[in-house]
Protein backbone atom coordinates (compact mmCIF):
# COMPACT_ATOMS: atom_id res chain seq x y z
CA UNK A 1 -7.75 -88.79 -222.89
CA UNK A 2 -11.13 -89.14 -224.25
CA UNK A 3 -11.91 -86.87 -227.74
CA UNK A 4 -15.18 -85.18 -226.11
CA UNK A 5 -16.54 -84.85 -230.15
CA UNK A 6 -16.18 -88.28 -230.27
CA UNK A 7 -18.63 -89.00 -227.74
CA UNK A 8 -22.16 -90.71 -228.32
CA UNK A 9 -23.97 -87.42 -229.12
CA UNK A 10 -26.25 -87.59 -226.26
CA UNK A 11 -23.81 -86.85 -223.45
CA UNK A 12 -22.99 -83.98 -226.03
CA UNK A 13 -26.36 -82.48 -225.11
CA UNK A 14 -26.36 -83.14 -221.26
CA UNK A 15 -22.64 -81.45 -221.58
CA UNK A 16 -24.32 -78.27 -223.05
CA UNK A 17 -27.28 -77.97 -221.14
CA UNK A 18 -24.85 -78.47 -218.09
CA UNK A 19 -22.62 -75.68 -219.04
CA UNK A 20 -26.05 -73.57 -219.67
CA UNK A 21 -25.27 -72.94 -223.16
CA UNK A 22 -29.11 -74.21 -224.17
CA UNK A 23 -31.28 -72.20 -222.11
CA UNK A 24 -35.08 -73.64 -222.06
CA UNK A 25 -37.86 -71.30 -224.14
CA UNK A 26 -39.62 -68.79 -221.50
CA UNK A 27 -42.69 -68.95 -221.29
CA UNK A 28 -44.88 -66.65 -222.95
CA UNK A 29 -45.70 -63.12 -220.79
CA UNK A 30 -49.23 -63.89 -222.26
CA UNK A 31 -51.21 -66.94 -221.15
CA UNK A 32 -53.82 -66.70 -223.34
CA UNK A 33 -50.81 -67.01 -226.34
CA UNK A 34 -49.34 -70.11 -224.59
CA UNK A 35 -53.01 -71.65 -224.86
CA UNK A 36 -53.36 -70.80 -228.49
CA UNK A 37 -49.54 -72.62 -229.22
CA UNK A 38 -50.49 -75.63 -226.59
CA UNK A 39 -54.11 -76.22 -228.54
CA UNK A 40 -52.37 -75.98 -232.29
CA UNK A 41 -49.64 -77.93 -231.84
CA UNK A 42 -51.83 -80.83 -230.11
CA UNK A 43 -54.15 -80.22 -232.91
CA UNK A 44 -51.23 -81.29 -235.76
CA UNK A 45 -50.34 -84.07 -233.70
CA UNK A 46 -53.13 -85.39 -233.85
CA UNK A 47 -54.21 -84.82 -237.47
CA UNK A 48 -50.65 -86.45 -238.46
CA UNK A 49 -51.51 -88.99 -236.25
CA UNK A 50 -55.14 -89.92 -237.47
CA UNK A 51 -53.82 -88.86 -241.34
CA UNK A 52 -51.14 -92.03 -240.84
CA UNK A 53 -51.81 -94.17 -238.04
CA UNK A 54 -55.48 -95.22 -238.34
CA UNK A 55 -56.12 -98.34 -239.28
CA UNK A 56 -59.23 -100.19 -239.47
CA UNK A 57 -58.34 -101.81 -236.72
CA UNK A 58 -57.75 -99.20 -234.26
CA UNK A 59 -60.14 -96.50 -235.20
CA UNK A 60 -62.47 -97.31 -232.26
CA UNK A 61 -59.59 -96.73 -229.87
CA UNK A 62 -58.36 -93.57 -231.39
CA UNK A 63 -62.00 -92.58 -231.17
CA UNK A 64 -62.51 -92.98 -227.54
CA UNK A 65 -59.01 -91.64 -227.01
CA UNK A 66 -59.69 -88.23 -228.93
CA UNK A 67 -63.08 -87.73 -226.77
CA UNK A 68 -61.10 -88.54 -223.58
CA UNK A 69 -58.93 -85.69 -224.57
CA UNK A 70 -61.69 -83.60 -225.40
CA UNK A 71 -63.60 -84.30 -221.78
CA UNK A 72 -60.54 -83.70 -220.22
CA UNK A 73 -60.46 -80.21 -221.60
CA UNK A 74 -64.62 -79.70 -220.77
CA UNK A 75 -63.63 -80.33 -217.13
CA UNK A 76 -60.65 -77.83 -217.38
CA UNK A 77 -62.56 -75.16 -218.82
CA UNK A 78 -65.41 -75.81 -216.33
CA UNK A 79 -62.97 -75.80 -213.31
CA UNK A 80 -61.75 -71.55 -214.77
CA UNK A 81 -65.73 -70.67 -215.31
């Protein structure tokens, strides 16, 4: 018989989620909260990210990468107004 604790911790997880003992966050009643959290939590992402992982060598890419993101976004908020 197999010791379930003893099991590589990720079938651990899939086990609880299974059993529904981890139930995923709701989503907020508020949209307009849900926006605010989405936008923040991209923001420190990418502040860590540019704090620590631009090099000299990349910077150009990150750069076209962040304005990507931020076109991507212009077109969203033109598509709601």
């Amino acid at each position: 018989m197999v010791n379930f604790w003893r099991v590589q911790p990720v079938n651990f997880w899939v086990a609880v989620k299974f059993w529904g003992l981890s139930k995923p966050p709701r989503r907020p009643s508020d949209p307009l909260v849900a926006l605010d959290r989405a936008c923040e939590r991209y923001h420190g992402n990418v502040e860590a990210l540019v704090k620590e992982g631009v090099t000299d060598d990349n910077r150009s890419q990150v750069v076209v990468a962040i304005r990507k993101h931020a076109q991507v976004m212009e077109n969203l908020s033109e598509k709601v107004a």
